[in-house]
N, C-alpha and C. Protein backbone atom coordinates (compact mmCIF):
# COMPACT_ATOMS: atom_id res chain seq x y z
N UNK A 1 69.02 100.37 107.12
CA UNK A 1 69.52 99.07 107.50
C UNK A 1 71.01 99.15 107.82
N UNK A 2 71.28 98.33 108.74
CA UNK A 2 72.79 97.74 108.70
C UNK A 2 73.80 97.81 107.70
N UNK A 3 74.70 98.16 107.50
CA UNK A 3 76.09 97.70 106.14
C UNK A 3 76.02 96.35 106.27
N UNK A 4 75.73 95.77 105.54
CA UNK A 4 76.30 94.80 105.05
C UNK A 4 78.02 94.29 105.01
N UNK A 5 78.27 93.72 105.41
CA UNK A 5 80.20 93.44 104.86
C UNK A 5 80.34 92.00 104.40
N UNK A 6 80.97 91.53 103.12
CA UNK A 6 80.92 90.37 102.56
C UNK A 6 81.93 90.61 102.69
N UNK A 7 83.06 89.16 102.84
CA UNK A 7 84.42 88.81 102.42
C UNK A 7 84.50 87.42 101.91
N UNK A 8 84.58 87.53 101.17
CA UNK A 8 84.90 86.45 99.95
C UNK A 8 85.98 85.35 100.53
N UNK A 9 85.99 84.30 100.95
CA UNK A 9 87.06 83.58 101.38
C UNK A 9 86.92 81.72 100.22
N UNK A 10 87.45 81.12 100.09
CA UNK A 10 87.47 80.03 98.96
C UNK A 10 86.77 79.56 99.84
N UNK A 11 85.62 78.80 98.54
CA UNK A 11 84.37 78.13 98.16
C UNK A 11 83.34 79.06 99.07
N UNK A 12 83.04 80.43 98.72
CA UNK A 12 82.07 80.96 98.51
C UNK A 12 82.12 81.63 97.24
N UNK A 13 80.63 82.58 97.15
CA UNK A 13 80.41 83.13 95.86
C UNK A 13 81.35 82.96 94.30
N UNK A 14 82.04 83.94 94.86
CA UNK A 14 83.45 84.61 94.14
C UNK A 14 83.99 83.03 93.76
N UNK A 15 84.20 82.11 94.20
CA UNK A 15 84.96 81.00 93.79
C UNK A 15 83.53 79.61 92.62
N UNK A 16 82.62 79.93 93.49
CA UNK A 16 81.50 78.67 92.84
C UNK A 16 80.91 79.63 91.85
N UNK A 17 80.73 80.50 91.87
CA UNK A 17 79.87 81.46 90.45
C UNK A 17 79.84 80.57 88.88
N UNK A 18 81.37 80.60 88.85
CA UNK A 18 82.25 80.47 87.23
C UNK A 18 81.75 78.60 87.51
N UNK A 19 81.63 77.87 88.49
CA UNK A 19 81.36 76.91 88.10
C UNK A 19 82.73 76.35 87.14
N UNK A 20 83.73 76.88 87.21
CA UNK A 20 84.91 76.54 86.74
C UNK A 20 86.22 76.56 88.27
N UNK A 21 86.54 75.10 87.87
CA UNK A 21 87.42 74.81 88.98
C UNK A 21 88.58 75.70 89.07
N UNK A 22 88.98 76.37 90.42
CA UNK A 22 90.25 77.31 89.93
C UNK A 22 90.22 78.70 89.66
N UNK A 23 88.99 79.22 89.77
CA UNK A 23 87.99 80.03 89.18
C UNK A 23 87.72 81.07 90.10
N UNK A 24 88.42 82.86 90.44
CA UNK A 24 88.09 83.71 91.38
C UNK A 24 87.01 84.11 89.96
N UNK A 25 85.65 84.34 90.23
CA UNK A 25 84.56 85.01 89.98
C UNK A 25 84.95 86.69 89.98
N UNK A 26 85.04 87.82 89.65
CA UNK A 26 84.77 88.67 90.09
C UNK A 26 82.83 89.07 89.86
N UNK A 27 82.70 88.79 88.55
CA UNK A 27 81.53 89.12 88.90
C UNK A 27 80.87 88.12 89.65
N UNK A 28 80.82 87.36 90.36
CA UNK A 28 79.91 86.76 91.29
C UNK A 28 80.36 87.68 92.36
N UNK A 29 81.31 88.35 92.86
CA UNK A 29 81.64 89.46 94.31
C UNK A 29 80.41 90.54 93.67
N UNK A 30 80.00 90.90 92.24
CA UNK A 30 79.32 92.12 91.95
C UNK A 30 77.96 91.67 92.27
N UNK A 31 77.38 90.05 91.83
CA UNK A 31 76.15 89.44 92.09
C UNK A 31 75.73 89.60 93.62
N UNK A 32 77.12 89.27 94.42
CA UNK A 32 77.01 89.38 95.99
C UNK A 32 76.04 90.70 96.18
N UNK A 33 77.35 91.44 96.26
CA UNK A 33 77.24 93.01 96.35
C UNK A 33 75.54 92.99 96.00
N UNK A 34 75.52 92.97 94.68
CA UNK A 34 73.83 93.60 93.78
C UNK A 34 72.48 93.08 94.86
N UNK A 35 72.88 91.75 94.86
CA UNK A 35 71.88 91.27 96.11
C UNK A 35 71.62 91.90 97.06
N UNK A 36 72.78 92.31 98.19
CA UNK A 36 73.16 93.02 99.46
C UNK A 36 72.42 94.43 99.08
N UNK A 37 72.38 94.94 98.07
CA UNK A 37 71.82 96.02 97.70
C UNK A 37 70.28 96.58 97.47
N UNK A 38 70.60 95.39 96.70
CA UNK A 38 68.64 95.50 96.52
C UNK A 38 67.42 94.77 97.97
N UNK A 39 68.54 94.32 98.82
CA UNK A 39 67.63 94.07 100.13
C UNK A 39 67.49 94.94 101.04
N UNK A 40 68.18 96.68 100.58
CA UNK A 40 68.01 97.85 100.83
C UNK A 40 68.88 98.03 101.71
N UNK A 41 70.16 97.71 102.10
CA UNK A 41 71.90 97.54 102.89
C UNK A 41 72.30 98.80 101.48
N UNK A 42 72.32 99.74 102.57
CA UNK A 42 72.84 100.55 101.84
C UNK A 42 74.74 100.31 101.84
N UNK A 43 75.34 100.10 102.44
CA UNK A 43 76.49 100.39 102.48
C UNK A 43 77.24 98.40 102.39
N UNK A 44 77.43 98.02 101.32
CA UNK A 44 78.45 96.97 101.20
C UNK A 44 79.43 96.83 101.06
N UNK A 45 80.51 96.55 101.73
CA UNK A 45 81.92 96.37 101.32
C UNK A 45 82.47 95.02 100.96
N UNK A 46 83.07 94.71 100.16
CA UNK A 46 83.92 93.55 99.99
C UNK A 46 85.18 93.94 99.78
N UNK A 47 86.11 92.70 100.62
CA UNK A 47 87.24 92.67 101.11
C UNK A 47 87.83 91.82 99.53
N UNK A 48 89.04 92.29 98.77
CA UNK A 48 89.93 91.15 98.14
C UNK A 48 91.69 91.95 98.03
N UNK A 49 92.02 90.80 98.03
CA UNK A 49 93.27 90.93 97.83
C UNK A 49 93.70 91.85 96.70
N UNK A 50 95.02 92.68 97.29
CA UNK A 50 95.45 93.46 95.86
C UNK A 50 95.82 93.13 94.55
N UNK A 51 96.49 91.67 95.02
CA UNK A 51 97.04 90.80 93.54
C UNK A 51 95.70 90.92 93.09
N UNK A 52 94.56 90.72 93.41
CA UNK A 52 93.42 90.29 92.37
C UNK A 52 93.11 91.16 91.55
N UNK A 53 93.48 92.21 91.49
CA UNK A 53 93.37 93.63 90.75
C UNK A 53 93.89 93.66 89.44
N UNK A 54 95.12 93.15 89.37
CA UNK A 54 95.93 92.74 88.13
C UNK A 54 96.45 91.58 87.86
N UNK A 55 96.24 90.54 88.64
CA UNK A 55 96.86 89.07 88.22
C UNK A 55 95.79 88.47 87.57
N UNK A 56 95.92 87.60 87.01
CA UNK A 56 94.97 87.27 86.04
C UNK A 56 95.49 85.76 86.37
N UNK A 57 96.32 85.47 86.12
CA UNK A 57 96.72 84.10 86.11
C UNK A 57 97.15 83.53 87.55
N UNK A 58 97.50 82.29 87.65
CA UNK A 58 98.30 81.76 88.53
C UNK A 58 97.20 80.56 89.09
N UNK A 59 97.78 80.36 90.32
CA UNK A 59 96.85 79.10 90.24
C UNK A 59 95.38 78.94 90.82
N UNK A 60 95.10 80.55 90.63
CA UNK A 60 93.68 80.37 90.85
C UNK A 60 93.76 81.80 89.39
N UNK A 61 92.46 81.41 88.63
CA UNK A 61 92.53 82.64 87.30
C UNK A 61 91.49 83.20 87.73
N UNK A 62 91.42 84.80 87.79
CA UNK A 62 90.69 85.50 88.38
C UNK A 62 89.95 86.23 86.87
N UNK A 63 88.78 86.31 86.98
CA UNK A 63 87.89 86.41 85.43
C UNK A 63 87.20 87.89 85.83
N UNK A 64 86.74 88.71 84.74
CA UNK A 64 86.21 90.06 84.68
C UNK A 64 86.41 90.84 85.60
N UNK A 65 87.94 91.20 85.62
CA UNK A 65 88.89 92.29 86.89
C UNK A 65 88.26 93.63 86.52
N UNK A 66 87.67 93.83 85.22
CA UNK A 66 87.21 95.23 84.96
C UNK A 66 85.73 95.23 86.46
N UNK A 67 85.03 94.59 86.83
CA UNK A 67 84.57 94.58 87.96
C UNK A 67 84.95 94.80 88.40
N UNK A 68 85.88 94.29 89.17
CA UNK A 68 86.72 94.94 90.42
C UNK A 68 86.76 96.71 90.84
N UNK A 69 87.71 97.02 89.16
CA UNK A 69 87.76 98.22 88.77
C UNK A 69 86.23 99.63 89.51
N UNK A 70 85.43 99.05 88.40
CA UNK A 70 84.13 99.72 88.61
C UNK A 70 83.98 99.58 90.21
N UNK A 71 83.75 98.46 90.70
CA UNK A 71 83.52 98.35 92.08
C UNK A 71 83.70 99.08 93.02
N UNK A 72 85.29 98.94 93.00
CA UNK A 72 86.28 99.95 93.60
C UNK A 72 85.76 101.53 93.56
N UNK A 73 86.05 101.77 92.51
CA UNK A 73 85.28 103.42 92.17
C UNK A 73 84.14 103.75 92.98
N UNK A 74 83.12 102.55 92.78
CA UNK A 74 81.94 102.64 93.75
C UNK A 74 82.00 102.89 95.30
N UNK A 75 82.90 102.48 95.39
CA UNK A 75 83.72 102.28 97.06
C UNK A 75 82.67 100.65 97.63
N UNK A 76 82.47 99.61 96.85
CA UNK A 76 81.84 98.50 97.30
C UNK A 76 83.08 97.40 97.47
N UNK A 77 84.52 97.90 96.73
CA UNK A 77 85.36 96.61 96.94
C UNK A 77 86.70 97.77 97.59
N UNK A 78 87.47 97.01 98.69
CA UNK A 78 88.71 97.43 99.17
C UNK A 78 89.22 96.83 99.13
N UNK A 79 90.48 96.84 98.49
CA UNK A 79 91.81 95.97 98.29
C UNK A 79 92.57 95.93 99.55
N UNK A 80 93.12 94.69 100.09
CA UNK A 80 93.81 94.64 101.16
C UNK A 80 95.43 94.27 100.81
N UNK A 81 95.93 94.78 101.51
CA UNK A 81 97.49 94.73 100.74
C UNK A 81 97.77 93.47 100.81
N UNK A 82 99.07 93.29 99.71
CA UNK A 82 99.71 91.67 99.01
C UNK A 82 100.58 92.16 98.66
N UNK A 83 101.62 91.15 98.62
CA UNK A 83 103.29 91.39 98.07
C UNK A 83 103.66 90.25 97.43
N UNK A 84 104.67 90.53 96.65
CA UNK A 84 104.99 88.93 96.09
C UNK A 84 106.53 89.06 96.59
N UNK A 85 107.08 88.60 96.85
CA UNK A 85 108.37 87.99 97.35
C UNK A 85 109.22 86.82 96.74
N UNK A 86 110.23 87.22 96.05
CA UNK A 86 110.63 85.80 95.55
C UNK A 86 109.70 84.76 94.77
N UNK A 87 108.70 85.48 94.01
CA UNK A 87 108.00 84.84 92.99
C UNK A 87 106.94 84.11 94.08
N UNK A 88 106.77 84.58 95.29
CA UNK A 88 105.52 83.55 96.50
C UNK A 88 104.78 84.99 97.07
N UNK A 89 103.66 84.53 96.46
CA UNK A 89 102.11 85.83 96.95
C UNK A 89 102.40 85.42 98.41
N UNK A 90 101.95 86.78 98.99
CA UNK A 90 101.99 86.83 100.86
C UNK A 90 100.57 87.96 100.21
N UNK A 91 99.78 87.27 101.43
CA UNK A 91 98.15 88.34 101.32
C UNK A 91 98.91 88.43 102.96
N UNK A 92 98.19 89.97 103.02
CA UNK A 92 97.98 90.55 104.77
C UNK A 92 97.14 89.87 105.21
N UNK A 93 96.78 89.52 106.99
CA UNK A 93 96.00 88.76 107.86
C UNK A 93 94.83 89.63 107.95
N UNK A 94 94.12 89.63 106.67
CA UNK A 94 93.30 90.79 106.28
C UNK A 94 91.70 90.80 107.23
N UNK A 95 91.81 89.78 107.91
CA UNK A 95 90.49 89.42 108.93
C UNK A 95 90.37 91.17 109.87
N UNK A 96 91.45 91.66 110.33
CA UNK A 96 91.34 92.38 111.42
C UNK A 96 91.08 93.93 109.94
N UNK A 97 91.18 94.18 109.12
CA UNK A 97 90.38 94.67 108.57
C UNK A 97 88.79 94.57 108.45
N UNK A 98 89.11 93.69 108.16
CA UNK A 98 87.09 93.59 107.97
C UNK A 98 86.16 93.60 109.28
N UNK A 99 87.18 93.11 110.60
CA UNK A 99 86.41 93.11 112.08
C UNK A 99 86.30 94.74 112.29
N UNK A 100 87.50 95.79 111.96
CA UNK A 100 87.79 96.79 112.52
C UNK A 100 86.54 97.51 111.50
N UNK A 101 86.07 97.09 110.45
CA UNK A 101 85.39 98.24 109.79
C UNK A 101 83.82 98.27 110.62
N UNK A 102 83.51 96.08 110.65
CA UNK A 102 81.89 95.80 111.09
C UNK A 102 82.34 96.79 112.33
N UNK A 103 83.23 96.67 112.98
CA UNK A 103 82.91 97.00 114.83
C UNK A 103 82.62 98.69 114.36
N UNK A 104 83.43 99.12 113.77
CA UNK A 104 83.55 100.61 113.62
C UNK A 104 81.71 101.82 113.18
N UNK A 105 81.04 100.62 112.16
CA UNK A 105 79.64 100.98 111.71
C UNK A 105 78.36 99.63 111.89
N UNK A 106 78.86 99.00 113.18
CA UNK A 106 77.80 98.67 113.18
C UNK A 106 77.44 97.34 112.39
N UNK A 107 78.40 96.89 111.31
CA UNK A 107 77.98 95.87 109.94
C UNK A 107 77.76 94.65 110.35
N UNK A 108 77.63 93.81 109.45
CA UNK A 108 77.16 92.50 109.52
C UNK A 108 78.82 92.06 108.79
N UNK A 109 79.08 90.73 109.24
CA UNK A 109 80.28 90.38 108.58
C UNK A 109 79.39 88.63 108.29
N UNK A 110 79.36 88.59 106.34
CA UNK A 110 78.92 87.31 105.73
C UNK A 110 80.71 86.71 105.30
N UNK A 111 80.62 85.34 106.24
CA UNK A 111 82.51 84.70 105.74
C UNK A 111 81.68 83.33 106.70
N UNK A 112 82.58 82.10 106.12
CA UNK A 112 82.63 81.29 106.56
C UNK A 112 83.79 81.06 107.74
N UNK A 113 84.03 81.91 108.26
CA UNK A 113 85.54 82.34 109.16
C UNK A 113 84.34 82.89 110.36
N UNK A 114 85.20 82.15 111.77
CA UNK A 114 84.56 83.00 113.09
C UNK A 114 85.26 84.14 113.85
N UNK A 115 85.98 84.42 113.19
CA UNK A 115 87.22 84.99 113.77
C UNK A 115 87.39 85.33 115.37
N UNK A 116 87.46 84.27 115.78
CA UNK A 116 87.82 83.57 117.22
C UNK A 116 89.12 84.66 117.66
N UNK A 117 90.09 83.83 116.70
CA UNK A 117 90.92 84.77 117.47
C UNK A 117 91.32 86.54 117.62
N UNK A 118 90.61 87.35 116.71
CA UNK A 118 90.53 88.02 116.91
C UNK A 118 89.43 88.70 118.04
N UNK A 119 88.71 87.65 118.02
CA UNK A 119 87.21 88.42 119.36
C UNK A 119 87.96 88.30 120.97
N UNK A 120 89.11 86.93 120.93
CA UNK A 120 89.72 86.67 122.01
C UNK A 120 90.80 88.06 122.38
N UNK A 121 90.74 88.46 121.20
CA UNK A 121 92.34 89.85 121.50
C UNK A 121 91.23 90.98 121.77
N UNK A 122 90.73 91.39 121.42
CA UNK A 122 89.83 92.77 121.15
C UNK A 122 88.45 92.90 121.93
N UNK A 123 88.48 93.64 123.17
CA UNK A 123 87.23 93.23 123.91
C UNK A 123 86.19 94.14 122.86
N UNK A 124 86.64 95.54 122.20
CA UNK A 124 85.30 95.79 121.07
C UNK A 124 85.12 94.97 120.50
N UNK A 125 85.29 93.71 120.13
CA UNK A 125 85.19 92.70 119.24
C UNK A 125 83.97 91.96 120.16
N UNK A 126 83.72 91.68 120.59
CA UNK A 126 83.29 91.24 121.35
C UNK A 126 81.58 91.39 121.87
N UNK A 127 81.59 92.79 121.32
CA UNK A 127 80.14 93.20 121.63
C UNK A 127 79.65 92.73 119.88
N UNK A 128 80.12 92.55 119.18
CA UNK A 128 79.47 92.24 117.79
C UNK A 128 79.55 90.58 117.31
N UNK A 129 79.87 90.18 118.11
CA UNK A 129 80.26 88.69 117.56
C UNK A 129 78.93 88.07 118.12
């Protein structure tokens, strides 16, 4: 089958799992993943931010990062770079990651995002959308 590619963007999985407002899930990204898996997608990736690796707090609380951890190892989660600046998180425009990996093998990309403007820049973009 196809790779699979999930990216987690607010109010999917990762955010409604915990059923707690405010709430990054990690294990609901592992529930994702486990699903994607057992429908025989051999290859899943999920996209999250690097802060999510070690921030725990702030104004979204990110719950069972030791997931992440394991994940990672697995090669099922890639961290996309983040900086903090003057005490203000900056995430990278991490979309053209996740287009460059589906276009690269073929994947499926699951996001509530069309990424328009990237299909408008990138004519490989274009054959997968």
């Amino acid at each position: 089958m196809n790779s699979a590619i999930i990216y987690k963007k607010k109010k999917v999985r990762a955010l409604t799992h915990g059923k707690v407002t405010n709430t990054f899930s990690c294990k609901g990204i592992k529930l994702a993943i486990d699903y994607f898996l057992k429908k025989g997608h051999q290859s899943v990736t999920t996209f999250v931010p690097q802060y999510r690796r070690y921030c725990k707090f702030g104004p979204v609380l990110t719950t069972d990062q030791n997931l992440l951890e394991e994940l990672a190892k697995e090669q099922r989660v890639v961290f996309t770079p983040s900086r903090r600046v003057n005490n203000r998180r900056f995430n990278c425009y991490d979309d053209r990651f996740i287009v460059d990996l589906a276009t690269s093998t073929g994947g499926v990309i699951l996001s509530n995002d069309n990424y328009r403007d990237l299909i408008k820049e990138i004519e490989a973009y274009k054959k997968n959308y």
